[in-house]
C-alpha atoms as a PDB file:
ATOM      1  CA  UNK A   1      32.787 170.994-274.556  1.00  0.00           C
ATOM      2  CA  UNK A   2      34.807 172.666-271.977  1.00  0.00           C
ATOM      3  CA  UNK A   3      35.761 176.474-272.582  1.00  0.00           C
ATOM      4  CA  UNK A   4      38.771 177.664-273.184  1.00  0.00           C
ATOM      5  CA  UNK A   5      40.716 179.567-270.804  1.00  0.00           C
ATOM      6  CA  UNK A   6      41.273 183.212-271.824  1.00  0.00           C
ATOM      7  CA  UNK A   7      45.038 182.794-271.918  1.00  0.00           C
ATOM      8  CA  UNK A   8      45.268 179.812-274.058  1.00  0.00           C
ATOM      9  CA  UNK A   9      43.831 179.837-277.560  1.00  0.00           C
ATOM     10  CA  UNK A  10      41.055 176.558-278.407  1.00  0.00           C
ATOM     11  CA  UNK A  11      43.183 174.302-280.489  1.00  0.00           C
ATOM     12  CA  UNK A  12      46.121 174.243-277.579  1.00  0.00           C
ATOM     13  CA  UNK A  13      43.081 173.566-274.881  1.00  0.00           C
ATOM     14  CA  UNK A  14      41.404 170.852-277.470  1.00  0.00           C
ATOM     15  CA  UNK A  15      45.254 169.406-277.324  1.00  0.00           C
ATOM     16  CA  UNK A  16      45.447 169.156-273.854  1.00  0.00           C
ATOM     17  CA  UNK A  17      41.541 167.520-273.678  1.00  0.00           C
ATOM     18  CA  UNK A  18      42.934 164.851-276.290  1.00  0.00           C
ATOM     19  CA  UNK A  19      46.216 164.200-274.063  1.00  0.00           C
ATOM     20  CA  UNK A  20      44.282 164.173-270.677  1.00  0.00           C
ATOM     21  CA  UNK A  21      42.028 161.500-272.652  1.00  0.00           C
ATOM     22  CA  UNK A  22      44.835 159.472-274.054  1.00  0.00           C
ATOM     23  CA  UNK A  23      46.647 159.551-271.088  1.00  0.00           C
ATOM     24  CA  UNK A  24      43.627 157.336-269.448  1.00  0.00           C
ATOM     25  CA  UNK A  25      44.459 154.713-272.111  1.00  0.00           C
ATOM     26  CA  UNK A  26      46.812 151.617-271.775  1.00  0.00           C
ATOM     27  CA  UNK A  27      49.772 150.982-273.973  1.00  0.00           C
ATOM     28  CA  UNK A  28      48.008 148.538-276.495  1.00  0.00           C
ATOM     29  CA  UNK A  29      45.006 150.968-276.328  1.00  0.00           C
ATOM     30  CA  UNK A  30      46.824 153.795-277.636  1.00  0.00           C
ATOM     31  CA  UNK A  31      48.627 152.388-280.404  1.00  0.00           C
ATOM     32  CA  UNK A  32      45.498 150.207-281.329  1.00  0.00           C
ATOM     33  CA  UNK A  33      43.580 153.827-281.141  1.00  0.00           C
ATOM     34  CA  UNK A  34      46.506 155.386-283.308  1.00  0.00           C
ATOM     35  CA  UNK A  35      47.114 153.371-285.798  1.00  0.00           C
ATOM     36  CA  UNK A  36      43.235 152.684-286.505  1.00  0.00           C
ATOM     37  CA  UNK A  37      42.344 156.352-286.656  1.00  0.00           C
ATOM     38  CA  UNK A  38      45.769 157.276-287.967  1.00  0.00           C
ATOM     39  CA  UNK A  39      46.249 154.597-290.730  1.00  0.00           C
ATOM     40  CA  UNK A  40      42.903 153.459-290.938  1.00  0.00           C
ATOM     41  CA  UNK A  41      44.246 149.884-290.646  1.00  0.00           C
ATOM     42  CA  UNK A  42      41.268 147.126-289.829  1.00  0.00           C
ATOM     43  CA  UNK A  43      41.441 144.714-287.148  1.00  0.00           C
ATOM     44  CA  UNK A  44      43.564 141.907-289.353  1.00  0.00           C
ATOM     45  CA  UNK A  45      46.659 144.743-289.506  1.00  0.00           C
ATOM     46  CA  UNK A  46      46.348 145.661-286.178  1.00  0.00           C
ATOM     47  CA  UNK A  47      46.529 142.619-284.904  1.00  0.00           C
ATOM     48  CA  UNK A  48      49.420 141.955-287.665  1.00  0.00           C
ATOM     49  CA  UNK A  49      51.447 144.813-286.767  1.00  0.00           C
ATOM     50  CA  UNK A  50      51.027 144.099-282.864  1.00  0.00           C
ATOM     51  CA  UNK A  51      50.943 140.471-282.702  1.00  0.00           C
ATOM     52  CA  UNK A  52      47.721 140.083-281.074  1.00  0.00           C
ATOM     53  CA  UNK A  53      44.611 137.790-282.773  1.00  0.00           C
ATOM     54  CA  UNK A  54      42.155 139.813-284.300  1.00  0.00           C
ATOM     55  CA  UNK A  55      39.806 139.025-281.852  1.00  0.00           C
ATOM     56  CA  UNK A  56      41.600 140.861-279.276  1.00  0.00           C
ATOM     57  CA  UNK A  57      42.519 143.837-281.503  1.00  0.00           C
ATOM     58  CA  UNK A  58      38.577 144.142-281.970  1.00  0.00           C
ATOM     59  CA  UNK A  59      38.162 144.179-278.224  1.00  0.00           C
ATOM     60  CA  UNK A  60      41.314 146.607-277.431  1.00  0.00           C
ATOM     61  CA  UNK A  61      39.808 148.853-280.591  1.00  0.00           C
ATOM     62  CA  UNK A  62      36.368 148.510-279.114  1.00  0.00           C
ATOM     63  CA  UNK A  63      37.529 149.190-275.449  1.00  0.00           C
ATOM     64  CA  UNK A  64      39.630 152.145-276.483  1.00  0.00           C
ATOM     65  CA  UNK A  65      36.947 153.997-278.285  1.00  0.00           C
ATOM     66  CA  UNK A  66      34.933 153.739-275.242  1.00  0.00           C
ATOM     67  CA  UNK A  67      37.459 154.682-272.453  1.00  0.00           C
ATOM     68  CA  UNK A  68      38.369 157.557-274.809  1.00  0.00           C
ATOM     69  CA  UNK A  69      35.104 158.709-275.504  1.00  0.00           C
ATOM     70  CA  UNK A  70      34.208 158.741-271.888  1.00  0.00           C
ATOM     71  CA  UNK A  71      37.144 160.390-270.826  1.00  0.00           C
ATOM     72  CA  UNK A  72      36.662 163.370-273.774  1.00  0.00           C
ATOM     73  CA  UNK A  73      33.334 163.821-272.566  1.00  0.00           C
ATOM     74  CA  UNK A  74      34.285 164.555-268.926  1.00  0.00           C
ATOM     75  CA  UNK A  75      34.704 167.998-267.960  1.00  0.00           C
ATOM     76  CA  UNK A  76      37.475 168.982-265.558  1.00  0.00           C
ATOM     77  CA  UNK A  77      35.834 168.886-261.695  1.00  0.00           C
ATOM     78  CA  UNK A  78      35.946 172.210-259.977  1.00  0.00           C
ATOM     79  CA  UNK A  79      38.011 171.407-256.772  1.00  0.00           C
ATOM     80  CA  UNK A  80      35.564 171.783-254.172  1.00  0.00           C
ATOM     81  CA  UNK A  81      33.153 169.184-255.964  1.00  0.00           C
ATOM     82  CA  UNK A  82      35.823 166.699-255.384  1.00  0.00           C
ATOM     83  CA  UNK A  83      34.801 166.262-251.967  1.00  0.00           C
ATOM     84  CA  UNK A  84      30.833 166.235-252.671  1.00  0.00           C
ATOM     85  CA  UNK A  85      31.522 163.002-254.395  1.00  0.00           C
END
């Protein structure tokens, strides 16, 4: 987990962490990820609600967790290690 910076208190720096990750997320991927975590609805709603089969709400759901988890997990690059890719 990234630290906070000393001018912004944890929960506004966990926000941003949770936007930066959601932000790396397609349309259906978010609202599959929201309404899942949000509502707790299973793939048959999802796929309901979004008018998708619930085949492909499993994938989306499945897809989502990873991109999201994988994007969480990244810290922020210091800008000179961008070019030591």
């Amino acid at each position: 987990m990234t630290r906070p910076r000393s001018s912004e208190p944890a929960h506004v720096a966990e926000a941003s962490r949770v936007e930066r990750a959601a932000a790396c997320l397609s349309p259906l991927e978010r609202d599959v990820l929201a309404l899942s975590a949000s509502h707790g609805w299973r793939n048959a709603e999802l796929a309901a609600a979004l008018g998708i089969s619930e085949r492909r709400a499993e994938r989306v759901l499945a897809r989502a967790l990873r991109k999201f988890d994988r994007a969480i997990r990244q810290r922020p690059r210091r800008w000179w290690r961008l070019w030591m890719r």
